[in-house]
Structure formats: C-alpha cells, structure tokens
PDB file of N, CA and C in Angstrom:
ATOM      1  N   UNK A   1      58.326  75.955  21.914  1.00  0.00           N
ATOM      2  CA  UNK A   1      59.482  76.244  22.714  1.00  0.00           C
ATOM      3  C   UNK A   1      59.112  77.310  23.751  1.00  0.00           C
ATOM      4  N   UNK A   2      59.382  77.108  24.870  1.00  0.00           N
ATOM      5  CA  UNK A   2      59.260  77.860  26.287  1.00  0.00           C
ATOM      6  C   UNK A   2      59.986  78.672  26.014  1.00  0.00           C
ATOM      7  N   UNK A   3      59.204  80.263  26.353  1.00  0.00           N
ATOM      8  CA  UNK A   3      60.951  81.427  26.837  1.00  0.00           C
ATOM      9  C   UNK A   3      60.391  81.681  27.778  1.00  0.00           C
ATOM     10  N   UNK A   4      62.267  82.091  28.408  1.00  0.00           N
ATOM     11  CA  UNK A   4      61.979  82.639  30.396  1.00  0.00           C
ATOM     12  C   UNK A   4      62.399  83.643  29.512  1.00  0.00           C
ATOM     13  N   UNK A   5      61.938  84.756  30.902  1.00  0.00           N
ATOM     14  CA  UNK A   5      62.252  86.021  30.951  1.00  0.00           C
ATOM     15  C   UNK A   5      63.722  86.347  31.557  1.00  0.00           C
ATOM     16  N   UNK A   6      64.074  87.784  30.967  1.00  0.00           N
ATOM     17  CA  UNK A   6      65.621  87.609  31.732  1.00  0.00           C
ATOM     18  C   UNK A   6      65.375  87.889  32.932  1.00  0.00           C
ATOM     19  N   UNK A   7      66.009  87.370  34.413  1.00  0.00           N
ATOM     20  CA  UNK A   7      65.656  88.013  35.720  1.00  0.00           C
ATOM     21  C   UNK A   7      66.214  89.518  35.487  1.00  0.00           C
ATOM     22  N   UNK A   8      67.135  90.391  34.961  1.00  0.00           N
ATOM     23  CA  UNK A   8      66.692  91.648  34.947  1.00  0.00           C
ATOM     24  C   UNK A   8      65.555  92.141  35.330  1.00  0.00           C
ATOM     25  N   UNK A   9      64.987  91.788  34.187  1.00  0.00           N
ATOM     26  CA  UNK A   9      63.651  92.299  33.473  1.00  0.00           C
ATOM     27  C   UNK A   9      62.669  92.230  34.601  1.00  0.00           C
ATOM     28  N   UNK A  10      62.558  90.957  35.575  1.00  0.00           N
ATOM     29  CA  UNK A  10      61.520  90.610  36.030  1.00  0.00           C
ATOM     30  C   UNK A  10      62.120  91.526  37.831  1.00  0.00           C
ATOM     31  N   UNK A  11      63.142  91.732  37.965  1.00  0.00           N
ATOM     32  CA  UNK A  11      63.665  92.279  38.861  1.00  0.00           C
ATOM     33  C   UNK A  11      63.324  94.022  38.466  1.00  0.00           C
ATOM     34  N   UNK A  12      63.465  95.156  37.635  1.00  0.00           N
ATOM     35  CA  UNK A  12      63.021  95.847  37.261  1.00  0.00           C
ATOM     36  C   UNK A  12      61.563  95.982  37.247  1.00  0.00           C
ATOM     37  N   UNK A  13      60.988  94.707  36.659  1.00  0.00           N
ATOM     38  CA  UNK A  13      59.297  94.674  36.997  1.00  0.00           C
ATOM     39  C   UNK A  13      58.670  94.883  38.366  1.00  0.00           C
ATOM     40  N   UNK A  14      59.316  93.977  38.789  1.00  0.00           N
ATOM     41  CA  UNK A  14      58.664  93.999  40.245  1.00  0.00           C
ATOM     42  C   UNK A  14      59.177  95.085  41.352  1.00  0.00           C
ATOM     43  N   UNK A  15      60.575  95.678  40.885  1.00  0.00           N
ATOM     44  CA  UNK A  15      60.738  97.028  41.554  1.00  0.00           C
ATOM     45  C   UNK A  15      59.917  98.201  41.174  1.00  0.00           C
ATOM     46  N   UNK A  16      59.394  98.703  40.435  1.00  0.00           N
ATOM     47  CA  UNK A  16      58.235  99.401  40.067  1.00  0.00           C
ATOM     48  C   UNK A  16      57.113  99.202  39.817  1.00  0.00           C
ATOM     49  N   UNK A  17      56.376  97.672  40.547  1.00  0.00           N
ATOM     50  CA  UNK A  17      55.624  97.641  40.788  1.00  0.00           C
ATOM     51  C   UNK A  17      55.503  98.111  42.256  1.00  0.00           C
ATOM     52  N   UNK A  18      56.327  97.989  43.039  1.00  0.00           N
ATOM     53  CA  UNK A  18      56.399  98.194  44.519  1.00  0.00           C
ATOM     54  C   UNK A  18      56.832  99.806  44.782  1.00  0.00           C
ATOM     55  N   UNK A  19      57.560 100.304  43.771  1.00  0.00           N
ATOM     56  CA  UNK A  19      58.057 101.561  44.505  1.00  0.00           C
ATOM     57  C   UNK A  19      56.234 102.344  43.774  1.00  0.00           C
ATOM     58  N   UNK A  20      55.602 102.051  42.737  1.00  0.00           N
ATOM     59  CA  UNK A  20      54.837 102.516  42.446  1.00  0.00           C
ATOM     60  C   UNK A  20      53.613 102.252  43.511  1.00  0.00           C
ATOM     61  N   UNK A  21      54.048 101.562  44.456  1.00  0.00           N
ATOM     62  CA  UNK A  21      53.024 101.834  45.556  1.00  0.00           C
ATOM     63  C   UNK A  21      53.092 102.258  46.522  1.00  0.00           C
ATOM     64  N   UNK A  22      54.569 102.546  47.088  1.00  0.00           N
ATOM     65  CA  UNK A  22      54.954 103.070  47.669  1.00  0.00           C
ATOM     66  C   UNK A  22      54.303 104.340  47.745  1.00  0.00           C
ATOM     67  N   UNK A  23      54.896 105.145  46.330  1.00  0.00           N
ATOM     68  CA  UNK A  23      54.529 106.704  45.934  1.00  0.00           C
ATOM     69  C   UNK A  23      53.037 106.457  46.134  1.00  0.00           C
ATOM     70  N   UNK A  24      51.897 105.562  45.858  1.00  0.00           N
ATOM     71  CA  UNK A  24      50.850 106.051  45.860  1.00  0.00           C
ATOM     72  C   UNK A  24      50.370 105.898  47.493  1.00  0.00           C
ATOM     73  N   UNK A  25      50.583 104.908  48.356  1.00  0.00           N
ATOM     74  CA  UNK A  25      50.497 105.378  49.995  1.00  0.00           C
ATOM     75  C   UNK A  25      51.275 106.553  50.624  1.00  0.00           C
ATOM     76  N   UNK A  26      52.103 106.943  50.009  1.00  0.00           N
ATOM     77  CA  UNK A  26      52.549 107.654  50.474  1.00  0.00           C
ATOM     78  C   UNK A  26      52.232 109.122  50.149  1.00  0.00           C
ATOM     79  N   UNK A  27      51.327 109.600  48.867  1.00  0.00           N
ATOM     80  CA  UNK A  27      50.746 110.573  48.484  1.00  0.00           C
ATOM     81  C   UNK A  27      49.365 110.132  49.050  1.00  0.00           C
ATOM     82  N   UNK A  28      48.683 109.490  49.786  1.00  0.00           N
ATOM     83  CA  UNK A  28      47.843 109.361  50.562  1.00  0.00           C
ATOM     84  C   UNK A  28      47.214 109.511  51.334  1.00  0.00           C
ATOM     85  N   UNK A  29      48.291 109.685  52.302  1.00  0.00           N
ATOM     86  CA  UNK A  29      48.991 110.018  53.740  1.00  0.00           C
ATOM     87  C   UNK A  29      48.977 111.414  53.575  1.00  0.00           C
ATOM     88  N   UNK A  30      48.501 112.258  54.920  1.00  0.00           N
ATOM     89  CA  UNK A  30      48.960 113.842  55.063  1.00  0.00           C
ATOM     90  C   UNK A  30      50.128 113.799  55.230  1.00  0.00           C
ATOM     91  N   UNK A  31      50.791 114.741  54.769  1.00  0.00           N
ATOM     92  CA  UNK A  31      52.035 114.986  54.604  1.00  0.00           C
ATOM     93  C   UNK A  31      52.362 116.512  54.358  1.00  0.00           C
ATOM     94  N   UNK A  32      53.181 117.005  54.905  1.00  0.00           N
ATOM     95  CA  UNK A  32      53.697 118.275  54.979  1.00  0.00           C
ATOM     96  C   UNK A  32      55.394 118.391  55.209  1.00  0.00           C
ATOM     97  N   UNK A  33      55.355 119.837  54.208  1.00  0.00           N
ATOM     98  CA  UNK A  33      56.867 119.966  54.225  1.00  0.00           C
ATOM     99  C   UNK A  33      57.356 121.442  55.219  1.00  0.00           C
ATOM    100  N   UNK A  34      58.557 120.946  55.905  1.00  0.00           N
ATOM    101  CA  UNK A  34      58.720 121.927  56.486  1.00  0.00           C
ATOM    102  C   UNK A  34      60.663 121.897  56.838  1.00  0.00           C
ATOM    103  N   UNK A  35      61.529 123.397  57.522  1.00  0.00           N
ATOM    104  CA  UNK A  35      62.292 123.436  57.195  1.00  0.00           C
ATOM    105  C   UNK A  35      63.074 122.581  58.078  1.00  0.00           C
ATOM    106  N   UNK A  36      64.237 122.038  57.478  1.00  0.00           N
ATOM    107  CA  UNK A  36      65.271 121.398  58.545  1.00  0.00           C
ATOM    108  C   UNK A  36      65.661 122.381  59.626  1.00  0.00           C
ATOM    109  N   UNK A  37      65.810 122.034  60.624  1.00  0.00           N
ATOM    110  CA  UNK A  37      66.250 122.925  61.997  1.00  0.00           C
ATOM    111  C   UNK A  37      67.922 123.195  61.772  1.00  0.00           C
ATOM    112  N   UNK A  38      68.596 122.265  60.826  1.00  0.00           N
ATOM    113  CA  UNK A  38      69.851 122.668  60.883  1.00  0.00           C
ATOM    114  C   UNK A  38      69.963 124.089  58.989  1.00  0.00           C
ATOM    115  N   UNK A  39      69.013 124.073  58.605  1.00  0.00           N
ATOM    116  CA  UNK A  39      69.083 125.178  57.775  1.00  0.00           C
ATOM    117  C   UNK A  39      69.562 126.427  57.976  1.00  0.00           C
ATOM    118  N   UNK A  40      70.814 127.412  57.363  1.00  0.00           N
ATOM    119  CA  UNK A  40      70.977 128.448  58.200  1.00  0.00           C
ATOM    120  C   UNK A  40      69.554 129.693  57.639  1.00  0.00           C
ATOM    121  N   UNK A  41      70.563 130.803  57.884  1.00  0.00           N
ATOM    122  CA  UNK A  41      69.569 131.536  57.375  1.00  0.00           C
ATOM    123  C   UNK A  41      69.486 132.208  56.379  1.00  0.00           C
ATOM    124  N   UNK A  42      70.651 132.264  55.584  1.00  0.00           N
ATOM    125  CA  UNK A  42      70.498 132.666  54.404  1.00  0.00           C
ATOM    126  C   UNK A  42      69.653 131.604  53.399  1.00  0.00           C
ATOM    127  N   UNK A  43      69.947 130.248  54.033  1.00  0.00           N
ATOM    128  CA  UNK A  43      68.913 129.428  52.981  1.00  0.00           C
ATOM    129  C   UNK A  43      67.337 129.968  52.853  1.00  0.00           C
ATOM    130  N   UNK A  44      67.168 129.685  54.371  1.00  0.00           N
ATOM    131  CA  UNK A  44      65.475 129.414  54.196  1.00  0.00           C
ATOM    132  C   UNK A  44      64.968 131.260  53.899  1.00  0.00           C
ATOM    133  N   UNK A  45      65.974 132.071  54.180  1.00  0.00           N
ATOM    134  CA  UNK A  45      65.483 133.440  53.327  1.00  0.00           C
ATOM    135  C   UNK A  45      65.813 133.334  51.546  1.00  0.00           C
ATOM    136  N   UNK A  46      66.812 132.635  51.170  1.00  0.00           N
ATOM    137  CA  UNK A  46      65.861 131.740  49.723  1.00  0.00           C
ATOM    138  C   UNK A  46      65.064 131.706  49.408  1.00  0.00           C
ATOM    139  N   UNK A  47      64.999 129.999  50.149  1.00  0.00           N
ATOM    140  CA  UNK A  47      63.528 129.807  50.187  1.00  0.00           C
ATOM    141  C   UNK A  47      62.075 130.183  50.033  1.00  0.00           C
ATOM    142  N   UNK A  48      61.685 131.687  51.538  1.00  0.00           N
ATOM    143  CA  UNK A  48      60.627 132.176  51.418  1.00  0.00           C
ATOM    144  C   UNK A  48      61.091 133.168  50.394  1.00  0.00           C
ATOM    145  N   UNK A  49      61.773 133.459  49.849  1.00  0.00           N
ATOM    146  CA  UNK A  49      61.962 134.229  48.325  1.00  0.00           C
ATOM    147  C   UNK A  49      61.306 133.622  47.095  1.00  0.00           C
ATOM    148  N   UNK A  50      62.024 132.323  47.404  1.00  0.00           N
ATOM    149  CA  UNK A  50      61.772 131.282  45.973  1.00  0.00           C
ATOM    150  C   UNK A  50      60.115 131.043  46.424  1.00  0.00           C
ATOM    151  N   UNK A  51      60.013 130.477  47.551  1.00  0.00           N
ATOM    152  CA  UNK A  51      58.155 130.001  47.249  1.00  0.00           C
ATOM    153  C   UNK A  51      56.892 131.181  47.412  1.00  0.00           C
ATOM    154  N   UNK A  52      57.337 132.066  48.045  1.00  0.00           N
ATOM    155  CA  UNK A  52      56.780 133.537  47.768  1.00  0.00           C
ATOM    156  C   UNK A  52      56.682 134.341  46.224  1.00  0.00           C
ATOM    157  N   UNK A  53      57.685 133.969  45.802  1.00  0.00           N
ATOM    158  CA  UNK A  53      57.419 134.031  44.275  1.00  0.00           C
ATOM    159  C   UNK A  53      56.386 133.219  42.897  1.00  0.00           C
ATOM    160  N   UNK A  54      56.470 132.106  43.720  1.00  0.00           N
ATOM    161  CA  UNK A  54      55.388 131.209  43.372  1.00  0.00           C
ATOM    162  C   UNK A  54      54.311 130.810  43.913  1.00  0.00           C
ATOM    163  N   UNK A  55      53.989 131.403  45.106  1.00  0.00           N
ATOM    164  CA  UNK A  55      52.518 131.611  45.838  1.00  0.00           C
ATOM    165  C   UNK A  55      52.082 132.468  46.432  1.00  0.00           C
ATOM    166  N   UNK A  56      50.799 132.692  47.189  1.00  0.00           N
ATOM    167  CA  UNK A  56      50.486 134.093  47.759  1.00  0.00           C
ATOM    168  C   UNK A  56      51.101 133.791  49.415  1.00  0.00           C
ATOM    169  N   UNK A  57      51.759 135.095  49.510  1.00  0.00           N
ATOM    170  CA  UNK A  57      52.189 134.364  50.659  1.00  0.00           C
ATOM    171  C   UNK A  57      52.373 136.255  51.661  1.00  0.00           C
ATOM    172  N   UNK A  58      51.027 136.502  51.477  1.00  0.00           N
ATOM    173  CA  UNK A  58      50.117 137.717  51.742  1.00  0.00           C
ATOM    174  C   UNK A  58      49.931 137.365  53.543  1.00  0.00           C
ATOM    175  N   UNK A  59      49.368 135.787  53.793  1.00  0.00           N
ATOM    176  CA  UNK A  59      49.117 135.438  54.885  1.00  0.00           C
ATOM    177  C   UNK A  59      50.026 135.728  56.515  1.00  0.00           C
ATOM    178  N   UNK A  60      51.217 135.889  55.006  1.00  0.00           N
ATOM    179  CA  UNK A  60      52.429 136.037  56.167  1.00  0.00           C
ATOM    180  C   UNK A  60      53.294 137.624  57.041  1.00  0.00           C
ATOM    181  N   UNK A  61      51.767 137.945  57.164  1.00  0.00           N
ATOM    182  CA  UNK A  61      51.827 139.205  56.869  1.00  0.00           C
ATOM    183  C   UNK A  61      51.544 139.666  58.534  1.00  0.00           C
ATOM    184  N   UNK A  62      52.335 140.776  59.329  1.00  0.00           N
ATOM    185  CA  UNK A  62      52.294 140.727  60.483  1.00  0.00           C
ATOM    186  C   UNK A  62      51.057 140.817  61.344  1.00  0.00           C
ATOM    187  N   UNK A  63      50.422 140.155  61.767  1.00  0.00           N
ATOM    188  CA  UNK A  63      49.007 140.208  62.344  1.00  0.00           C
ATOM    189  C   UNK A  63      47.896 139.182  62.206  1.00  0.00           C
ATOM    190  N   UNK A  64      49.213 138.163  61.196  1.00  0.00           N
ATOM    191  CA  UNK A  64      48.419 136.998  60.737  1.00  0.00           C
ATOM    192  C   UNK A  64      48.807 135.950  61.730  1.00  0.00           C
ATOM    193  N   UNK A  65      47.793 134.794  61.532  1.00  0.00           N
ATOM    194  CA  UNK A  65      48.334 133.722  62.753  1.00  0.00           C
ATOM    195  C   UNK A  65      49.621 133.246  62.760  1.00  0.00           C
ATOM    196  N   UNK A  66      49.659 133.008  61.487  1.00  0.00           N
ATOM    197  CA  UNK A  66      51.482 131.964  61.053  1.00  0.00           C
ATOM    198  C   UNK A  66      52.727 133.193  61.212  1.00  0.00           C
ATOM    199  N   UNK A  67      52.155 134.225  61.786  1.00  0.00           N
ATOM    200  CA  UNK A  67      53.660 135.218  61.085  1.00  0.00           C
ATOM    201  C   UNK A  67      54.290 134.943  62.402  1.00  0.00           C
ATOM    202  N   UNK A  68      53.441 134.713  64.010  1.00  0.00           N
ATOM    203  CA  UNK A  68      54.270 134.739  64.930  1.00  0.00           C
ATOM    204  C   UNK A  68      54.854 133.054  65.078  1.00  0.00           C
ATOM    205  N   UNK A  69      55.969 132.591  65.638  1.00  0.00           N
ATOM    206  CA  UNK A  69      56.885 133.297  65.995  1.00  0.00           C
ATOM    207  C   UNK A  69      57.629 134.128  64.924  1.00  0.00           C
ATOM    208  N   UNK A  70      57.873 135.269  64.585  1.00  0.00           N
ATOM    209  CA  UNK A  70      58.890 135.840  64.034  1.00  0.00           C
ATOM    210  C   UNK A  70      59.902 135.507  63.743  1.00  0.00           C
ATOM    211  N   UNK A  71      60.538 134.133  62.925  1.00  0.00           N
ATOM    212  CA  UNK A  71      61.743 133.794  62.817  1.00  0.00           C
ATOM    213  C   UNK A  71      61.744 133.144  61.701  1.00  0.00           C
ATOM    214  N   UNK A  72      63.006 133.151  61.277  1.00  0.00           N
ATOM    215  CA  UNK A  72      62.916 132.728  59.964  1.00  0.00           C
ATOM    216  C   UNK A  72      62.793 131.130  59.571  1.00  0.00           C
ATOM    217  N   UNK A  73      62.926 130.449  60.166  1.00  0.00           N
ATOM    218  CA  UNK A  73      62.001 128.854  60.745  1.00  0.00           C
ATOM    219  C   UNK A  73      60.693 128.943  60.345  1.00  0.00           C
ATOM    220  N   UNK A  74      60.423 129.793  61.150  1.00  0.00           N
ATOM    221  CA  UNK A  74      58.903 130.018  61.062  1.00  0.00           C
ATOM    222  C   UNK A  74      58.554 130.002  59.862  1.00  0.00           C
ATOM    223  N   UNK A  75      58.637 131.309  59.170  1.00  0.00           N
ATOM    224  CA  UNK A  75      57.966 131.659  58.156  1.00  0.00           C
ATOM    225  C   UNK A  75      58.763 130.722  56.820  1.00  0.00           C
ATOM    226  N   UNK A  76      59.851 130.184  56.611  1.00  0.00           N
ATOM    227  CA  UNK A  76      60.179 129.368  55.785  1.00  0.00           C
ATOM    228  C   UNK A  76      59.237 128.282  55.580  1.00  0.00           C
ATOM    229  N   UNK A  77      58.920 127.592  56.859  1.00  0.00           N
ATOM    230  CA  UNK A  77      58.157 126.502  57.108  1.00  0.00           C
ATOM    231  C   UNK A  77      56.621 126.746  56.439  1.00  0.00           C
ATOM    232  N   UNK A  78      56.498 127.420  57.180  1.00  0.00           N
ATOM    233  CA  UNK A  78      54.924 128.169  55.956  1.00  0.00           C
ATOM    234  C   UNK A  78      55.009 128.099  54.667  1.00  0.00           C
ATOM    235  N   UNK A  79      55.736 128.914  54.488  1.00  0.00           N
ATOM    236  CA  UNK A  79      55.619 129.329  53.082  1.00  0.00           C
ATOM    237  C   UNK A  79      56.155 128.011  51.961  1.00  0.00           C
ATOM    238  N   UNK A  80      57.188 127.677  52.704  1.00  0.00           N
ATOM    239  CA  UNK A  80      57.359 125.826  51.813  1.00  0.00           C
ATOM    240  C   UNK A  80      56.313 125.147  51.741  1.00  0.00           C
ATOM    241  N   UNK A  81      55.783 125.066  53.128  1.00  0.00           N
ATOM    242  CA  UNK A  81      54.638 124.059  52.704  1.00  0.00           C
ATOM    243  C   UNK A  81      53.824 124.219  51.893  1.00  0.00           C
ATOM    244  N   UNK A  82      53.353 125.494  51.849  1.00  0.00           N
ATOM    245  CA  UNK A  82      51.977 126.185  50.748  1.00  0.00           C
ATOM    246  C   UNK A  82      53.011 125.860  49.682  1.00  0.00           C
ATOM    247  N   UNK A  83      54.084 125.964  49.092  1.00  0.00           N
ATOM    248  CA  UNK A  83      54.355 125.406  47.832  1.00  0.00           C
ATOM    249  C   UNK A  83      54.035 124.104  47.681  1.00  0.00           C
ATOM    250  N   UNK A  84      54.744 123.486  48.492  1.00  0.00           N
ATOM    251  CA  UNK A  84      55.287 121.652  48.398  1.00  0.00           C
ATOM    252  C   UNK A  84      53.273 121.697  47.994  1.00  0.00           C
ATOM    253  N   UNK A  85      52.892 121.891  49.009  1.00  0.00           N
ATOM    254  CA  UNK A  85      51.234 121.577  49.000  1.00  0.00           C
ATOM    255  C   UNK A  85      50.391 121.566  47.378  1.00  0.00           C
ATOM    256  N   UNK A  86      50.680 123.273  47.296  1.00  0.00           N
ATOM    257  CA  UNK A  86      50.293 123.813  45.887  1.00  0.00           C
ATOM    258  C   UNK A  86      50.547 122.887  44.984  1.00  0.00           C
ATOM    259  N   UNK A  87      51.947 122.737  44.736  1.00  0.00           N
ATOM    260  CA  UNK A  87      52.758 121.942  43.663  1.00  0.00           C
ATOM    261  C   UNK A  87      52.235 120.204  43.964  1.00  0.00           C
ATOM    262  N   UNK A  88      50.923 119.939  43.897  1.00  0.00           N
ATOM    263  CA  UNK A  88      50.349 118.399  44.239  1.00  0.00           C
ATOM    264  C   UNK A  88      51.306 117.349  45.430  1.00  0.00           C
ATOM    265  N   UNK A  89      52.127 117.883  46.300  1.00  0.00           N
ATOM    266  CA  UNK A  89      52.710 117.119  47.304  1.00  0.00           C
ATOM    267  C   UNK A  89      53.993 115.880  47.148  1.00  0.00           C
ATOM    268  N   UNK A  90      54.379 116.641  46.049  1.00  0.00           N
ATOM    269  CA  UNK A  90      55.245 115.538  45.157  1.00  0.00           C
ATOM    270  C   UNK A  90      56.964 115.783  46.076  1.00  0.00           C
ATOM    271  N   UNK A  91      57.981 114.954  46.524  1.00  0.00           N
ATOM    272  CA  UNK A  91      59.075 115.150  47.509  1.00  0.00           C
ATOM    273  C   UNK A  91      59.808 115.861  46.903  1.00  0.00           C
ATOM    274  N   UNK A  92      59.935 116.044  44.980  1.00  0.00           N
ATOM    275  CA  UNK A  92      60.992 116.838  44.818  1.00  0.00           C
ATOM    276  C   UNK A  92      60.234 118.765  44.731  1.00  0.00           C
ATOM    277  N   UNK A  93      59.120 118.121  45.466  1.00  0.00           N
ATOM    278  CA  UNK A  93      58.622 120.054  45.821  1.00  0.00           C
ATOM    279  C   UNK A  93      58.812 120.191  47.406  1.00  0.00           C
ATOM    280  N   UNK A  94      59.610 119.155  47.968  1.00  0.00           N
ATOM    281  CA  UNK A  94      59.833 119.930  49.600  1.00  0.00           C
ATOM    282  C   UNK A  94      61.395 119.777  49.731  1.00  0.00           C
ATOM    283  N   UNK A  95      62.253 119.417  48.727  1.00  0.00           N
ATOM    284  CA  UNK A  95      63.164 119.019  48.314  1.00  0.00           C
ATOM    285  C   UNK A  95      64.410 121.026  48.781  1.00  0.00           C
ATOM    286  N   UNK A  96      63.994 122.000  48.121  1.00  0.00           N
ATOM    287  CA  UNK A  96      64.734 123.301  48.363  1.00  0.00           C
ATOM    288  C   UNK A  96      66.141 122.566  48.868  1.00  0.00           C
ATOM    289  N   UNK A  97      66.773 122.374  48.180  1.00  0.00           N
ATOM    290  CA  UNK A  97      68.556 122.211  48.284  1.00  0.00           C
ATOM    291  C   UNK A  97      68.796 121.418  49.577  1.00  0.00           C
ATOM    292  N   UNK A  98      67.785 120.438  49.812  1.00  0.00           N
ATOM    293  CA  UNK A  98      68.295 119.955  50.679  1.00  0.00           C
ATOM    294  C   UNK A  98      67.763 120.266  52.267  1.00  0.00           C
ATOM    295  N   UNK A  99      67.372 121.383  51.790  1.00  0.00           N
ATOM    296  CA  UNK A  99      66.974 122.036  53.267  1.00  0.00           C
ATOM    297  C   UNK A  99      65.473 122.012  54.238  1.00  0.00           C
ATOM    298  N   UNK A 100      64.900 120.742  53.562  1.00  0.00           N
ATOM    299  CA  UNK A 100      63.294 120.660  54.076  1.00  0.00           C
ATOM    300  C   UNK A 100      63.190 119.489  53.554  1.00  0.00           C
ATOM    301  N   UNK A 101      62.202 119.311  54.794  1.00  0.00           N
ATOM    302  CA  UNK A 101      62.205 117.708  54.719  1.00  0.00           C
ATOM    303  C   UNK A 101      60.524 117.296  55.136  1.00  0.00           C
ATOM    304  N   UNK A 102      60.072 116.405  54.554  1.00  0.00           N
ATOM    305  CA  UNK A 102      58.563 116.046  54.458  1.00  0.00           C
ATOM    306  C   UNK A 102      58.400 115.261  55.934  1.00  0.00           C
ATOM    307  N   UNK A 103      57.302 115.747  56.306  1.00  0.00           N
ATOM    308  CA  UNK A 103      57.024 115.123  57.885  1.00  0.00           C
ATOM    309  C   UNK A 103      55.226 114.463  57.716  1.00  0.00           C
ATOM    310  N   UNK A 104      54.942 113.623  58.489  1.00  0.00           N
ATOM    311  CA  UNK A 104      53.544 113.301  58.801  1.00  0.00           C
ATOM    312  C   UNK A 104      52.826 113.634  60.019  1.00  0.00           C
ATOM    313  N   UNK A 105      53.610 114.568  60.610  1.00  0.00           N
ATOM    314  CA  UNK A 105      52.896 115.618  61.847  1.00  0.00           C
ATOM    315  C   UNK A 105      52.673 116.430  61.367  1.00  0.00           C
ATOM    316  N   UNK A 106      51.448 117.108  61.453  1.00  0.00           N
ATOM    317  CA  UNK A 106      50.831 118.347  61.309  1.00  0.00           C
ATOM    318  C   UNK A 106      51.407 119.264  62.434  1.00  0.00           C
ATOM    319  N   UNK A 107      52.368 120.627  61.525  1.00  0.00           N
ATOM    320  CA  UNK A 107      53.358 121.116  61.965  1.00  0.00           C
ATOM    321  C   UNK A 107      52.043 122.488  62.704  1.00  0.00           C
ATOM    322  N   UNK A 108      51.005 122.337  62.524  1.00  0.00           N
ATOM    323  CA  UNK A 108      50.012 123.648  62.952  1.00  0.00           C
ATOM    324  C   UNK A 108      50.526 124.196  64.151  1.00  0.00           C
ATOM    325  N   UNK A 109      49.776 125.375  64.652  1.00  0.00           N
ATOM    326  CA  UNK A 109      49.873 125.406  66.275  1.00  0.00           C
ATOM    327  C   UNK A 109      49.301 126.575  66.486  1.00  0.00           C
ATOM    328  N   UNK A 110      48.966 126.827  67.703  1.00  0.00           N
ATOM    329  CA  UNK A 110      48.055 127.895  68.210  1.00  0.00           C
ATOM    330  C   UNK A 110      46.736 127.576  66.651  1.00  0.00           C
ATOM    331  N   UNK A 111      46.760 129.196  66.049  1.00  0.00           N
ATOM    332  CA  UNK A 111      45.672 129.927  65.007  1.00  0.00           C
ATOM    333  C   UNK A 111      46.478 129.794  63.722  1.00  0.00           C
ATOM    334  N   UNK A 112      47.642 128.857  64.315  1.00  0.00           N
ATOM    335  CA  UNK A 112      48.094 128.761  62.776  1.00  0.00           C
ATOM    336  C   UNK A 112      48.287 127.379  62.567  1.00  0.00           C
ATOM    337  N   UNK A 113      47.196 127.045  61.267  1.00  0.00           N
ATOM    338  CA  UNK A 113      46.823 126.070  60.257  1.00  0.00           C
ATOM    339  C   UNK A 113      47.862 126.024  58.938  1.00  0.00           C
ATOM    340  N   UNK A 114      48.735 125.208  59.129  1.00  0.00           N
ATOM    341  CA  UNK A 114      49.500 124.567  58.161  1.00  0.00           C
ATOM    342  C   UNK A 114      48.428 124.016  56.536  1.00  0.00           C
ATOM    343  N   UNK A 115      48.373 124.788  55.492  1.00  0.00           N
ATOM    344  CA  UNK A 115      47.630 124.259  54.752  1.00  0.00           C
ATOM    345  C   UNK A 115      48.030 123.007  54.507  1.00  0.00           C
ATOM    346  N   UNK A 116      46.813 122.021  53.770  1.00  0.00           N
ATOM    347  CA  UNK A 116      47.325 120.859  53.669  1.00  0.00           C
ATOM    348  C   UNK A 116      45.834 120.779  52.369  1.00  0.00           C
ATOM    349  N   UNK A 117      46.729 120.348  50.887  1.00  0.00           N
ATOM    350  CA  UNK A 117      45.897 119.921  49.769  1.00  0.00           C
ATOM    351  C   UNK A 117      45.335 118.646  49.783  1.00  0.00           C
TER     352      UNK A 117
END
C-alpha cells in the first residue's frame, strides 16, 4: 500500500528548505548594520550604551577616525555594527527595537572603516 505525504508536511518541507538558503546567501553577503535615520535620540544613545557595554568601543574615542561626524547617527552606527558584526551577523543582532536596519553598502567613509567579520 502507497502512502502520500500530507501536503502540510511537504509545504513546511520545502519552506525551510528555501528560507534555509536564504539565511545562508544571505550570511554570505557583506552585510552591515547601521542606524535608521528616523531613530530619535534617546534611542540610539541606548543603543551606543547597550553595544558599548558589550564591546570595546574605545575606538570611539575623540581623535579617532569614526568619532567624526560628532553625532549621535554617527557613533550609534559604529558601535551597532561592531556588535551586529561581533555577535556572527545574525538580523536579530541589528534588530535594537526596531531602530537599525541591515544594509549591503559599506557604510565606511573618509579613515573610517566600518568593521566587517
């Protein structure tokens, strides 16, 4: 006697076969996290609270390349990324409440190098 499968099953199958490749081109790919432009500022001073607490974030220190421009954009954007980065590049590490969002431009500029793991 023949058994089918339930299409559930085979619908579930084949959705994680695909989103599971998704995630792996897409952890592939450079990728960097940085802050939404509509973030105010009490967030992303959070933020470089929350990922400054969990990385060295010494770099950001006045005289360094990334500290100019002086704004809190700025240095949010840094300092997220060296987390999101640190933390293996996974979306719910650029995730911060909403307020940063993963890009495939290398956000660098001038002497300042956006790390990238």
């Amino acid at each position: 006697m023949a058994r089918t499968l339930n299409p559930l099953v085979l619908i579930v199958l084949l959705l994680s076969i695909i989103s599971g490749d998704i995630v792996k081109s897409v952890q592939a790919e450079k990728t960097w996290c940085v802050a939404k432009p509509s973030s105010d500022d009490a967030t992303l001073l959070a933020n470089i609270n929350y990922a400054c607490s969990q990385v060295d974030c010494r770099f950001m220190q006045k005289g360094c390349p990334c500290f100019y421009p002086e704004t809190l954009i700025n240095h949010a954007s840094v300092v997220m990324n060296l987390y999101y980065q640190s933390r293996g590049r996974n979306p719910w590490n650029c995730f911060f409440k909403n307020s940063a969002i993963v890009t495939v431009t290398d956000p660098s500029y001038g002497t300042c190098v956006y790390a990238y793991a």
